[in-house]
N, C-alpha and C. Protein backbone atom coordinates (compact mmCIF):
# COMPACT_ATOMS: atom_id res chain seq x y z
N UNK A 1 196.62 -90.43 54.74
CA UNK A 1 197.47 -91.22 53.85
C UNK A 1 198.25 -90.32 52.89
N UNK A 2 197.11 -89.51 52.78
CA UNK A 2 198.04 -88.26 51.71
C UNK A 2 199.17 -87.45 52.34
N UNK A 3 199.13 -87.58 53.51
CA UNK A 3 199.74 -86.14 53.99
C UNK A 3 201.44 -87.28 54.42
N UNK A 4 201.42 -88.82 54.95
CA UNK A 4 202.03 -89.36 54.91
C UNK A 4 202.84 -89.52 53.37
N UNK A 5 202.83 -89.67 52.45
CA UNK A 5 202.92 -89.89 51.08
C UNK A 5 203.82 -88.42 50.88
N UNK A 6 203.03 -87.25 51.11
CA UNK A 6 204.06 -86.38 51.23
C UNK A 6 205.09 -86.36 51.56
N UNK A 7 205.55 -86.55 53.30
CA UNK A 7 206.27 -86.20 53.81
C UNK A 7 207.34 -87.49 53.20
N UNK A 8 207.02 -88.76 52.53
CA UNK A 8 208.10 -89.58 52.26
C UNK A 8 208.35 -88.78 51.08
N UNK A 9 207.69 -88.36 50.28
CA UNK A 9 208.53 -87.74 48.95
C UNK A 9 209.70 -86.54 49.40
N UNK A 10 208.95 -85.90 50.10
CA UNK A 10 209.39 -84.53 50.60
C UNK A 10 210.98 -85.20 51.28
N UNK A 11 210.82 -86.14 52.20
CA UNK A 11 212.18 -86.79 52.57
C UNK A 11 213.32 -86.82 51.73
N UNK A 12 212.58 -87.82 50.57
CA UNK A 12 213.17 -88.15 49.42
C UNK A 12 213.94 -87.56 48.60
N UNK A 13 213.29 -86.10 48.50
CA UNK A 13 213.84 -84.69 47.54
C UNK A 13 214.89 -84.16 48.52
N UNK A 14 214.85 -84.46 50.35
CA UNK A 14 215.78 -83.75 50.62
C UNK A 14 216.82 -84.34 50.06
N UNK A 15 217.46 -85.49 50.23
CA UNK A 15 218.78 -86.19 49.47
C UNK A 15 219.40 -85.44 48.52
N UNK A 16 218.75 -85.35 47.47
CA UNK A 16 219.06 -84.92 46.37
C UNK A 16 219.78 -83.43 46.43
N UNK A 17 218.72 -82.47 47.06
CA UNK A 17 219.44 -81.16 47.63
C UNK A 17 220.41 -81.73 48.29
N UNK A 18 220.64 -82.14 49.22
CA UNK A 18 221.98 -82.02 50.07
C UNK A 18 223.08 -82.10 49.29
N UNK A 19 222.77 -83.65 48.45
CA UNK A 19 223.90 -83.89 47.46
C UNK A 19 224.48 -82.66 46.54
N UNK A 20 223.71 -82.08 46.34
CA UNK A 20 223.77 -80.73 45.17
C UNK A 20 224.78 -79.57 46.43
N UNK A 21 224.32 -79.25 47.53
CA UNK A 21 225.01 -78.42 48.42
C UNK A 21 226.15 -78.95 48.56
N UNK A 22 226.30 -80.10 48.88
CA UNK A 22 227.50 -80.38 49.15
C UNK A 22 228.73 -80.54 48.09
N UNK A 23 228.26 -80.74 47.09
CA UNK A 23 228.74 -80.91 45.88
C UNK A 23 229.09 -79.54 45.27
N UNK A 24 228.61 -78.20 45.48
CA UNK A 24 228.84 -77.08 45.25
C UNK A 24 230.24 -76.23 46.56
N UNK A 25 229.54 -76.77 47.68
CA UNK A 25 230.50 -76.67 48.82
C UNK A 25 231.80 -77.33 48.50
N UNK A 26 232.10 -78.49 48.17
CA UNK A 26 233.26 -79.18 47.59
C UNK A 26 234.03 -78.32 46.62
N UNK A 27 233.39 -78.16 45.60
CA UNK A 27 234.07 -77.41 45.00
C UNK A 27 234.35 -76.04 44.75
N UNK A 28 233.62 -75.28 45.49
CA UNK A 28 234.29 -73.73 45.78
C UNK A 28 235.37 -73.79 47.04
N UNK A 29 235.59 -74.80 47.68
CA UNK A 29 236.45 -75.03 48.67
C UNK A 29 237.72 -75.38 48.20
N UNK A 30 237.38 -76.01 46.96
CA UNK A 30 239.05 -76.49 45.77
C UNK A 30 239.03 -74.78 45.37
N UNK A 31 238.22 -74.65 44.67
CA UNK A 31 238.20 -73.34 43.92
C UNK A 31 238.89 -72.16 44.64
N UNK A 32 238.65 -72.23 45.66
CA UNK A 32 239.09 -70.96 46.60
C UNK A 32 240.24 -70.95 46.68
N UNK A 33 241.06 -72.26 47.00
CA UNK A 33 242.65 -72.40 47.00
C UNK A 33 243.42 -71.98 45.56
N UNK A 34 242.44 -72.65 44.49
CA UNK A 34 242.73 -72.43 43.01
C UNK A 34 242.84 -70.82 42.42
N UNK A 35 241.63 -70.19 42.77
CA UNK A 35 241.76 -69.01 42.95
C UNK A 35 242.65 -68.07 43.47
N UNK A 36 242.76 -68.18 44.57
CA UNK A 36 243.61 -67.85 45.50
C UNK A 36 245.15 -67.69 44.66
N UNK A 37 245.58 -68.98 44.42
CA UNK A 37 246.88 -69.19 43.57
C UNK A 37 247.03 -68.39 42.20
N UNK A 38 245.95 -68.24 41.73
CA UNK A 38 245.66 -67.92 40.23
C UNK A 38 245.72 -66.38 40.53
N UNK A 39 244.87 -65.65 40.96
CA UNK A 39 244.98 -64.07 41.75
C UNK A 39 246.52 -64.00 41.97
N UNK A 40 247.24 -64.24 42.71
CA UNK A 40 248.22 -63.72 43.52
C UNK A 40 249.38 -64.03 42.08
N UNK A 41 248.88 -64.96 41.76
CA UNK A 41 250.59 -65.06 40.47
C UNK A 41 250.01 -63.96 39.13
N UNK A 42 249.05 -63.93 39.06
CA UNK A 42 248.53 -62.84 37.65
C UNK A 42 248.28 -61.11 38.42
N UNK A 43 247.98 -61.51 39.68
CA UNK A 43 247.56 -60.15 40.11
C UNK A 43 246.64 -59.21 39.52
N UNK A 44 245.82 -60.45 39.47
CA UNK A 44 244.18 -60.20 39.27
C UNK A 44 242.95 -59.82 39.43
N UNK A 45 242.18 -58.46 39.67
CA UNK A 45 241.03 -58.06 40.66
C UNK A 45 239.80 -59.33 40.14
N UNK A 46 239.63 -59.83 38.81
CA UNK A 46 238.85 -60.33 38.67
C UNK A 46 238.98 -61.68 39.43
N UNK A 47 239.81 -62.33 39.14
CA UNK A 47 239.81 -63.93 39.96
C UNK A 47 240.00 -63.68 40.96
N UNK A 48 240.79 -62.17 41.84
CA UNK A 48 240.68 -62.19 43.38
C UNK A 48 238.99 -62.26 43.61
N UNK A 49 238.45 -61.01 43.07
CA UNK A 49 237.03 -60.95 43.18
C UNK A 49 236.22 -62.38 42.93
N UNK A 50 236.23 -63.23 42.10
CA UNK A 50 235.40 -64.56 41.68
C UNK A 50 236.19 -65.70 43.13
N UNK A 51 237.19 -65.42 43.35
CA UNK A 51 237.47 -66.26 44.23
C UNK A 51 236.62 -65.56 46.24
N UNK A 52 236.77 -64.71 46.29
CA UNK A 52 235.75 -63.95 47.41
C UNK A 52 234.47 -64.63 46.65
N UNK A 53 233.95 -64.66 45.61
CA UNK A 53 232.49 -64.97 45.35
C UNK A 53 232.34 -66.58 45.95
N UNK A 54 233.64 -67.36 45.71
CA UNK A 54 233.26 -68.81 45.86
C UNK A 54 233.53 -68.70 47.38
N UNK A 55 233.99 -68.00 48.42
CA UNK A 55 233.52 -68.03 49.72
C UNK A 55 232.39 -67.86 50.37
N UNK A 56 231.49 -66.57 49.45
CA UNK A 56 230.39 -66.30 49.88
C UNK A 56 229.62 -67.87 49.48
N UNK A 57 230.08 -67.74 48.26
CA UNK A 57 228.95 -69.68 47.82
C UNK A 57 229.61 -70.97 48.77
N UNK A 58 230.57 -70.94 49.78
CA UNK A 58 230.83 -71.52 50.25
C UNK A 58 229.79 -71.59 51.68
N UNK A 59 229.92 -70.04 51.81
CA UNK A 59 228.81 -69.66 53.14
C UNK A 59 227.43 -70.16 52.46
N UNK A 60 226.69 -69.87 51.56
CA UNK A 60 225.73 -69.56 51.30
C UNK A 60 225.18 -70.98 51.07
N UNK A 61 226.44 -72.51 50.46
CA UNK A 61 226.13 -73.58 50.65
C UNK A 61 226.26 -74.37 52.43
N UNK A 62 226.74 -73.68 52.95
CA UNK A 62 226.51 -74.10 54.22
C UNK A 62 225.20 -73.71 54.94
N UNK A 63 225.14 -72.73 54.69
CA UNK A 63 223.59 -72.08 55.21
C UNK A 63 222.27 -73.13 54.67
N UNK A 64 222.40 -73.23 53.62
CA UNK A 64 221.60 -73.71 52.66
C UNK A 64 221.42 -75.45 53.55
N UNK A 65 222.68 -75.90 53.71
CA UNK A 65 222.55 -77.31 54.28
C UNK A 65 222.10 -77.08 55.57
N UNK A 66 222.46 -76.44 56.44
CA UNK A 66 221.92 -76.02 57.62
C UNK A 66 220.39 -75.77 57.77
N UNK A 67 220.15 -75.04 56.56
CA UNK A 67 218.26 -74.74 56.81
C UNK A 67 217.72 -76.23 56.10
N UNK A 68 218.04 -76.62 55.03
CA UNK A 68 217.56 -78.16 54.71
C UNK A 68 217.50 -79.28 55.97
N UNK A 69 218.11 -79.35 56.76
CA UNK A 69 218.37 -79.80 58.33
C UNK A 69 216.84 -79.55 59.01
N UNK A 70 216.45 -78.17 59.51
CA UNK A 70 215.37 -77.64 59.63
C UNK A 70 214.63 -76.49 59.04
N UNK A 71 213.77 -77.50 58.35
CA UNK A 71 212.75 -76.19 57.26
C UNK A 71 212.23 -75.34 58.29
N UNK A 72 212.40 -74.30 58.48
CA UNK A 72 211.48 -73.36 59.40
C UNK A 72 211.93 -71.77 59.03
N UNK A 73 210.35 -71.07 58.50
CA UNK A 73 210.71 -69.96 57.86
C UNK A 73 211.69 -68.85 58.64
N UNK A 74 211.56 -68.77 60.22
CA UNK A 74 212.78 -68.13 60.51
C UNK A 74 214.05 -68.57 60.12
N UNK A 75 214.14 -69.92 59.73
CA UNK A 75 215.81 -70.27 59.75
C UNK A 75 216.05 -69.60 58.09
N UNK A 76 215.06 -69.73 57.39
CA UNK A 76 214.79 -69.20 56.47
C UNK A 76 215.25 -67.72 55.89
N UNK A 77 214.50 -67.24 56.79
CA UNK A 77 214.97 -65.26 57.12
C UNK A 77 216.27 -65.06 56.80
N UNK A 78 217.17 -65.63 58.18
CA UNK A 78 218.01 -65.49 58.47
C UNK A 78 219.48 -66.36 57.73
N UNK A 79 218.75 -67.12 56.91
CA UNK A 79 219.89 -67.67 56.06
C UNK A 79 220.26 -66.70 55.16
N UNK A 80 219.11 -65.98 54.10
CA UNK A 80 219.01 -64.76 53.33
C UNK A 80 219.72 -64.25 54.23
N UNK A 81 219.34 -63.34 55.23
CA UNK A 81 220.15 -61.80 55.41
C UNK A 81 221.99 -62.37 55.18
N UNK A 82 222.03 -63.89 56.08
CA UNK A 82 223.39 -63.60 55.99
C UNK A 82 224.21 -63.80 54.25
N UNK A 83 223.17 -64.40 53.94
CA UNK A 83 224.15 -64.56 51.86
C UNK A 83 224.18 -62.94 51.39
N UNK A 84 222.79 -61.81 52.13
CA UNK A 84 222.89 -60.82 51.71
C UNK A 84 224.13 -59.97 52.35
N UNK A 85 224.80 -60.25 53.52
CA UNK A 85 225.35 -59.26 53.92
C UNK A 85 226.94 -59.21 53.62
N UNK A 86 226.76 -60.92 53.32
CA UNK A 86 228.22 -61.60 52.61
C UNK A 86 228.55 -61.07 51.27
N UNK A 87 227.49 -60.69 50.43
CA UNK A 87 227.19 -59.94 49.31
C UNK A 87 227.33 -58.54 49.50
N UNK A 88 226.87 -58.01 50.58
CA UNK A 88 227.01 -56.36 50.79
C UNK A 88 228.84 -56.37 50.40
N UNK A 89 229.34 -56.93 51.39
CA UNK A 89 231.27 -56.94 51.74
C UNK A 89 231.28 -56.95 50.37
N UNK A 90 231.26 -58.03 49.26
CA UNK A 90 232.28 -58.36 48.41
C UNK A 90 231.87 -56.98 47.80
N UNK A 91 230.71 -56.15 46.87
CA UNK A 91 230.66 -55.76 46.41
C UNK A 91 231.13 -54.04 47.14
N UNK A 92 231.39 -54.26 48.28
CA UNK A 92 232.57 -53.41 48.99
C UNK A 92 233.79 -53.27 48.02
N UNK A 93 234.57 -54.60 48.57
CA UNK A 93 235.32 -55.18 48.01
C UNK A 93 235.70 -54.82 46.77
N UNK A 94 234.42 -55.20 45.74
CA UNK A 94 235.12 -54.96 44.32
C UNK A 94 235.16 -53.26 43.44
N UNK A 95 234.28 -53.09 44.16
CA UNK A 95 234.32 -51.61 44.16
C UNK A 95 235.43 -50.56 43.49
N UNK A 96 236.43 -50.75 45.54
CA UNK A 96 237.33 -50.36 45.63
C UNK A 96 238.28 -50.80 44.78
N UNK A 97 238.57 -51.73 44.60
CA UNK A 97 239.88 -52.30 44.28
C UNK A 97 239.56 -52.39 42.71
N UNK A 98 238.30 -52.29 41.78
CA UNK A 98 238.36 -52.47 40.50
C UNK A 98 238.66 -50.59 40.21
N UNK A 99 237.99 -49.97 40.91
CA UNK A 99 238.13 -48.53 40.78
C UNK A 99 239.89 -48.00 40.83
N UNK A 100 240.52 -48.92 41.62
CA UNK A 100 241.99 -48.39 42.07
C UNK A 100 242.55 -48.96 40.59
N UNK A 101 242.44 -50.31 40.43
CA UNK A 101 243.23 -50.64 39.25
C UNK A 101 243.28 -49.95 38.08
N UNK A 102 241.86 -49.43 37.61
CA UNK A 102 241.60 -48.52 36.60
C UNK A 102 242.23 -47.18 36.38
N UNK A 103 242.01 -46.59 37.79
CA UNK A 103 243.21 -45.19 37.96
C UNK A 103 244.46 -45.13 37.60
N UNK A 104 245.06 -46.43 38.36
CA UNK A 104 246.38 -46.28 38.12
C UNK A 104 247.14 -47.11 36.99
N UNK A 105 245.91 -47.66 36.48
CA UNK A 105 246.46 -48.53 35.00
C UNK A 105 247.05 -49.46 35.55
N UNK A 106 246.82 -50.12 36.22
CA UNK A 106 247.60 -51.61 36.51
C UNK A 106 247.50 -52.49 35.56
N UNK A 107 248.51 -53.16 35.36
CA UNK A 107 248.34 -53.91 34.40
C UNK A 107 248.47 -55.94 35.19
N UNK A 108 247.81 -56.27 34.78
CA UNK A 108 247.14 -57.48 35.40
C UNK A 108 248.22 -58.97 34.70
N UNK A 109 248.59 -59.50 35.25
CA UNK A 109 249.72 -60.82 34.40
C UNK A 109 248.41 -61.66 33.24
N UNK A 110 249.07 -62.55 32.55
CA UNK A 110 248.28 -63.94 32.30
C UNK A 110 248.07 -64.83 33.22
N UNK A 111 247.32 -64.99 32.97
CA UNK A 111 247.02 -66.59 33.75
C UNK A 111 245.76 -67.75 33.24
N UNK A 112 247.07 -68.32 32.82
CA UNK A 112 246.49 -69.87 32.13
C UNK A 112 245.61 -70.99 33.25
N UNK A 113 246.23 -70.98 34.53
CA UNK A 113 245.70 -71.55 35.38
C UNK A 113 243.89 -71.15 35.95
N UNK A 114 244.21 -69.46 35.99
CA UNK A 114 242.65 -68.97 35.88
C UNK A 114 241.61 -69.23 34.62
N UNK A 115 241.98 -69.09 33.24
CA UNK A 115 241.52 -69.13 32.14
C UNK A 115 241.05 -70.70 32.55
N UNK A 116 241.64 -72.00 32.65
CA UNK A 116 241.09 -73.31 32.65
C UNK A 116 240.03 -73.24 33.83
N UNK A 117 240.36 -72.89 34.85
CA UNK A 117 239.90 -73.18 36.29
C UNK A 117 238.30 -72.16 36.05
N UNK A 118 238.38 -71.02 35.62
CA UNK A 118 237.28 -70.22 35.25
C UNK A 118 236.29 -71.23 34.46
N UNK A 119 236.88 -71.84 33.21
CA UNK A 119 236.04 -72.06 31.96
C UNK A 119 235.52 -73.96 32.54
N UNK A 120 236.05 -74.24 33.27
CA UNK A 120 235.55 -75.78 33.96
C UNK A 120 234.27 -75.28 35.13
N UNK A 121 234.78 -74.54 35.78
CA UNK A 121 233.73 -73.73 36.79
C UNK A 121 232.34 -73.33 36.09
N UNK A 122 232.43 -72.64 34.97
CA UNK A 122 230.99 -72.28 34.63
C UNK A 122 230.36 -73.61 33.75
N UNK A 123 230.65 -74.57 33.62
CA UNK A 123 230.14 -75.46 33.35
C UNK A 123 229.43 -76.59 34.05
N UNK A 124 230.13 -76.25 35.42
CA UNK A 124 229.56 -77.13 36.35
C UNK A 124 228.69 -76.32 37.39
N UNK A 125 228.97 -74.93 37.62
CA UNK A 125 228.04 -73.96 37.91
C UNK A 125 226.37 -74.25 37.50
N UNK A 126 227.01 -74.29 36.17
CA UNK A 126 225.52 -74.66 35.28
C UNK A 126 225.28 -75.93 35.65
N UNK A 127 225.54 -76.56 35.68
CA UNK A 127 224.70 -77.98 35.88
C UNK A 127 224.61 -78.28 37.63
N UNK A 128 225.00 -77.51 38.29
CA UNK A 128 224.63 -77.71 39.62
C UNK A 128 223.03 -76.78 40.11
N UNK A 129 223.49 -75.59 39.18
CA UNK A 129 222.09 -74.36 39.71
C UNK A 129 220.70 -75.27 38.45
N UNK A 130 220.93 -76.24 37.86
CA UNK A 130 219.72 -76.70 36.96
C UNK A 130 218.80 -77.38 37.92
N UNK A 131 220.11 -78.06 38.76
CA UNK A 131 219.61 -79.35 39.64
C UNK A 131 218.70 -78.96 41.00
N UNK A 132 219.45 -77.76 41.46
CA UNK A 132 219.29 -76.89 42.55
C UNK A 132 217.54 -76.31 42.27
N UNK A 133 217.46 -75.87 41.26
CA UNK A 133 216.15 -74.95 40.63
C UNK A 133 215.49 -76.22 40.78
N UNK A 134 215.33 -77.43 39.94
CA UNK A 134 214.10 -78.55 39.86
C UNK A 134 213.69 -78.76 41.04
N UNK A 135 214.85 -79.33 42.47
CA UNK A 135 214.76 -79.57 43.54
C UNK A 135 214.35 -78.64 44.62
N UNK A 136 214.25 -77.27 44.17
CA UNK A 136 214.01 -76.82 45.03
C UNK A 136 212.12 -76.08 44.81
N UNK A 137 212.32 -75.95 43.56
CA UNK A 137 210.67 -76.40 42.92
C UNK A 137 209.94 -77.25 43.75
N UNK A 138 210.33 -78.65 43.30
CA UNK A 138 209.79 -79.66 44.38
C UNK A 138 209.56 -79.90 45.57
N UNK A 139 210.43 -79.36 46.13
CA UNK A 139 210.59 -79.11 47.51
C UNK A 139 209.69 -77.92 48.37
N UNK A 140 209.35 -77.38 47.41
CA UNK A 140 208.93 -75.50 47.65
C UNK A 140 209.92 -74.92 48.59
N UNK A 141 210.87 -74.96 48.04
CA UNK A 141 212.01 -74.26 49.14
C UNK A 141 212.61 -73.08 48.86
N UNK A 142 212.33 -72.12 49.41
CA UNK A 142 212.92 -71.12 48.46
C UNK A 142 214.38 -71.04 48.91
N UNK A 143 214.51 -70.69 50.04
CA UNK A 143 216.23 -70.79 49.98
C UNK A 143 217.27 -71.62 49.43
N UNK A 144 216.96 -73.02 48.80
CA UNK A 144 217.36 -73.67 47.70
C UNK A 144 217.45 -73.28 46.60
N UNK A 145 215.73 -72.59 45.77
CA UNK A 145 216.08 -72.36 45.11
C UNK A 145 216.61 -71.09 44.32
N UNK A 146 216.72 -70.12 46.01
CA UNK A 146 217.54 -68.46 45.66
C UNK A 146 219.07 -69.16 45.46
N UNK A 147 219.56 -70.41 46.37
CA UNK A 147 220.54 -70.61 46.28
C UNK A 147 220.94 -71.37 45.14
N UNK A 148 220.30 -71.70 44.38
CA UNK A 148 219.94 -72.18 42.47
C UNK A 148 220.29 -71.32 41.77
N UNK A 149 219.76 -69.81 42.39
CA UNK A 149 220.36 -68.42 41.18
C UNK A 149 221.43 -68.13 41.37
N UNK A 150 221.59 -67.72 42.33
CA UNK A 150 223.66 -67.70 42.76
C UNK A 150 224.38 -68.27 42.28
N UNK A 151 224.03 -70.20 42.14
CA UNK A 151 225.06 -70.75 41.44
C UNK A 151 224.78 -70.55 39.98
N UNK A 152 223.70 -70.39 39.66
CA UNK A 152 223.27 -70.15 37.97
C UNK A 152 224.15 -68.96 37.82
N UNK A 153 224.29 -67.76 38.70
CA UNK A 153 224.72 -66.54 37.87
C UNK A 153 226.35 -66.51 38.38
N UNK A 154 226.93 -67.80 39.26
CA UNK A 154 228.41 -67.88 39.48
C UNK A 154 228.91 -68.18 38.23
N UNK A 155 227.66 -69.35 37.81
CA UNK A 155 228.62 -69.87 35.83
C UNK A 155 228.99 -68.66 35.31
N UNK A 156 227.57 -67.39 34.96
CA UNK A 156 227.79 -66.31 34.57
C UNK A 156 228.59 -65.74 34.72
N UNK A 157 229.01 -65.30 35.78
CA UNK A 157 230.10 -64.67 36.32
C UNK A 157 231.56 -65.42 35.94
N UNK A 158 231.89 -66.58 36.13
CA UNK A 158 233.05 -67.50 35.55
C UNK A 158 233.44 -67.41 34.39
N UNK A 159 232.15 -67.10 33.51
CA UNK A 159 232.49 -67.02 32.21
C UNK A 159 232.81 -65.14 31.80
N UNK A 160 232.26 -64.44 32.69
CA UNK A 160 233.01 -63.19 32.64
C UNK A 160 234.25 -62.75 33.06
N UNK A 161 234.55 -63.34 34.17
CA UNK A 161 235.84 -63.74 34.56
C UNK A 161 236.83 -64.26 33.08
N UNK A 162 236.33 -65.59 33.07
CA UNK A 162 237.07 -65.95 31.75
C UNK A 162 237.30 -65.10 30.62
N UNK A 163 236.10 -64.63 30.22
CA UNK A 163 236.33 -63.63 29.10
C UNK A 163 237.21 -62.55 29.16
N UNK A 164 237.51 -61.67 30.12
CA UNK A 164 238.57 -60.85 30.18
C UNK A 164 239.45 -61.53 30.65
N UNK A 165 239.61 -62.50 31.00
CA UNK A 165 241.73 -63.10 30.97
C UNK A 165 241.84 -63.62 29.74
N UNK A 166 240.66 -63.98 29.09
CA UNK A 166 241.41 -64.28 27.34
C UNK A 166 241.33 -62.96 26.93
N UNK A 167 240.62 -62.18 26.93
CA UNK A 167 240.96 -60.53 26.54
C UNK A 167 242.76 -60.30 26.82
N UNK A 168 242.64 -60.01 28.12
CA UNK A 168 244.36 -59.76 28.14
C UNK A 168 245.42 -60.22 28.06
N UNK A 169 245.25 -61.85 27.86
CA UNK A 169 246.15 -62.69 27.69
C UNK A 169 246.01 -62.99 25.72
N UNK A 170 245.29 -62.66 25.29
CA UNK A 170 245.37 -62.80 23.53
C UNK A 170 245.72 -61.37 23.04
N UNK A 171 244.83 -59.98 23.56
CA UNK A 171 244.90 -59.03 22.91
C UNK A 171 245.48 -57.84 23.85
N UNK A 172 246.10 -58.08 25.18
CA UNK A 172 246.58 -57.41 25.77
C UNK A 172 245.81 -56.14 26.25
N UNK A 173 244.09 -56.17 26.57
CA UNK A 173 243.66 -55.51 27.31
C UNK A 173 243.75 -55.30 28.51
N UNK A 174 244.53 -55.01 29.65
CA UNK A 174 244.68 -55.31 30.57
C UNK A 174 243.08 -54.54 31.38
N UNK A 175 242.82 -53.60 30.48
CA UNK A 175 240.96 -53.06 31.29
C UNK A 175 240.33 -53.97 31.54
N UNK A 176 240.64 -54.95 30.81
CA UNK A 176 239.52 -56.21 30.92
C UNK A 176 239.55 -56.66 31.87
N UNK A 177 240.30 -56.69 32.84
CA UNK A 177 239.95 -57.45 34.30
C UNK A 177 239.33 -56.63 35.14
N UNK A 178 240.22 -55.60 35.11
CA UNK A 178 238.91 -54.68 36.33
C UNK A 178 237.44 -54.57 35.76
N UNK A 179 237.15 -54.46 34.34
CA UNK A 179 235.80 -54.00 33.90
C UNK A 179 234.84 -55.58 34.00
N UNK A 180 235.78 -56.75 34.08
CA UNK A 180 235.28 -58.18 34.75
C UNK A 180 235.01 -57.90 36.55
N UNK A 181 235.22 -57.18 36.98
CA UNK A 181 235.47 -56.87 38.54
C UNK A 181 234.66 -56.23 38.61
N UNK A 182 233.65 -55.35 37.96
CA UNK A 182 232.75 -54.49 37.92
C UNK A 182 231.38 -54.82 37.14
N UNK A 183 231.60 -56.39 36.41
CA UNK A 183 230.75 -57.19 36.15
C UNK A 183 229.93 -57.61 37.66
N UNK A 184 231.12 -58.41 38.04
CA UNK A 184 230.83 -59.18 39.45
C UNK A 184 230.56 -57.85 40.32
N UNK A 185 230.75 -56.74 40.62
CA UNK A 185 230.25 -56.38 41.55
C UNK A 185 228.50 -55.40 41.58
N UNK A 186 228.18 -55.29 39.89
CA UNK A 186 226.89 -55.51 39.54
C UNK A 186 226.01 -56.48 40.21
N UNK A 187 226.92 -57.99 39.84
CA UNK A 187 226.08 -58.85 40.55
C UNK A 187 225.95 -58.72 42.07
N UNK A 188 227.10 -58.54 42.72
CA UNK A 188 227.06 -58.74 44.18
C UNK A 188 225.97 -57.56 44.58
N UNK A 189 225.84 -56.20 43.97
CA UNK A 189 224.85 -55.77 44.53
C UNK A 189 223.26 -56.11 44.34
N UNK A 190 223.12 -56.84 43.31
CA UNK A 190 221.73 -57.68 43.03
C UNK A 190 221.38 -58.46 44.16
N UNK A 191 222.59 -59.30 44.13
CA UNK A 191 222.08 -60.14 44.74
C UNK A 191 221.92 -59.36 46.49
N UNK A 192 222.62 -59.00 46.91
CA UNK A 192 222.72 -58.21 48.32
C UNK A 192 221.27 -57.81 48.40
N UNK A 193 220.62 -57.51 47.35
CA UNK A 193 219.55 -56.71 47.65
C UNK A 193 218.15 -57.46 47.97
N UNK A 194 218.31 -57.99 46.66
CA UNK A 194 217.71 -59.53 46.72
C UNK A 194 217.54 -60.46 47.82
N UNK A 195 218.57 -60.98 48.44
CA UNK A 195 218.46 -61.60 49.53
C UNK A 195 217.86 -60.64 50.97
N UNK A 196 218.19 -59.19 51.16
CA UNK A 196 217.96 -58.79 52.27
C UNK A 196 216.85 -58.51 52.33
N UNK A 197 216.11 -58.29 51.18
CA UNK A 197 215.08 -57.80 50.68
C UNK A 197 214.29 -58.93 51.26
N UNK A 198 214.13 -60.01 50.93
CA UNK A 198 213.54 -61.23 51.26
C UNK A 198 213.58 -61.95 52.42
């Protein structure tokens, strides 16, 4: 009777995750286009870089719905390596291109469209990785709730993002975006490690 009783709760909690994946998937899928637009008119390493991050969280919420589908610790494994290896690239990625901007002093536009789109993002970041962490507690899932820290440390990251485009758009630091690009690629190697590791 007990073990029945489980598996209806356990049912029950999946809902809730899905809703949360999908709901994160939704919106790094707006985000990415938003991004996308916001990068290319400011010519931005940081929002190019945060916008590559909401692909990897795009992958990493698909994976995530995919193993909720079937709990089974190989699907498990292998969801990790791939958020880790999606993580290896970006922090490729930001590397290079925060290192180039710095050399040659590029100087980075405003962008008002990034500054809003950043500072709405880490707010809902946060309240998606709260939901993600309880549920995946409950659930004992860990790939839920690794995929709980990602979105917890995307707010982070959004709001570093944000912080250097109000840097260069109020006080005309233009360092501030690459040294935001080198925020995020701190993270991307955490997390890379983190996930492969596991």
């Amino acid at each position: 009777m007990t073990e029945i009783a489980d598996r209806t709760r356990h049912a029950r909690l999946l809902n809730p995750g899905r809703k949360l994946e999908a709901t994160t998937l939704g919106w790094n899928l707006v985000g990415v286009v938003v991004l996308a637009i916001a990068a290319v008119q400011a010519r931005s390493v940081a929002l190019a870089g945060f916008g590559l991050d909401s692909l990897i969280e795009i992958g990493a919420s698909t994976v995530v719905l995919w193993e909720l589908a079937d709990v089974s610790e190989q699907r498990q494994r292998r969801a990790m390596r791939l958020i880790g290896f999606a993580f290896v690239g970006l922090a490729v990625y930001l590397g290079i291109q925060s290192t180039i901007v710095l050399v040659i002093g590029f100087h980075s536009h405003h962008s008002p469209l990034g500054i809003i789109w950043t500072g709405v993002t880490a707010a809902v970041m946060f309240g998606l990785a709260l939901g993600k962490a309880r549920t995946g507690v409950e659930l004992n899932n860990p790939v839920l709730r690794a995929e709980g820290r990602i979105t917890m440390i995307d707010g982070f990251l959004a709001m570093a993002v944000l912080v250097g485009l109000v840097l260069n758009t109020s006080l005309g630091w233009w360092w501030a975006d690459p040294i935001a690009g080198y925020v995020l690629l701190y993270y991307a190697i955490r997390e890379a490690h983190a996930s492969l590791r596991s």
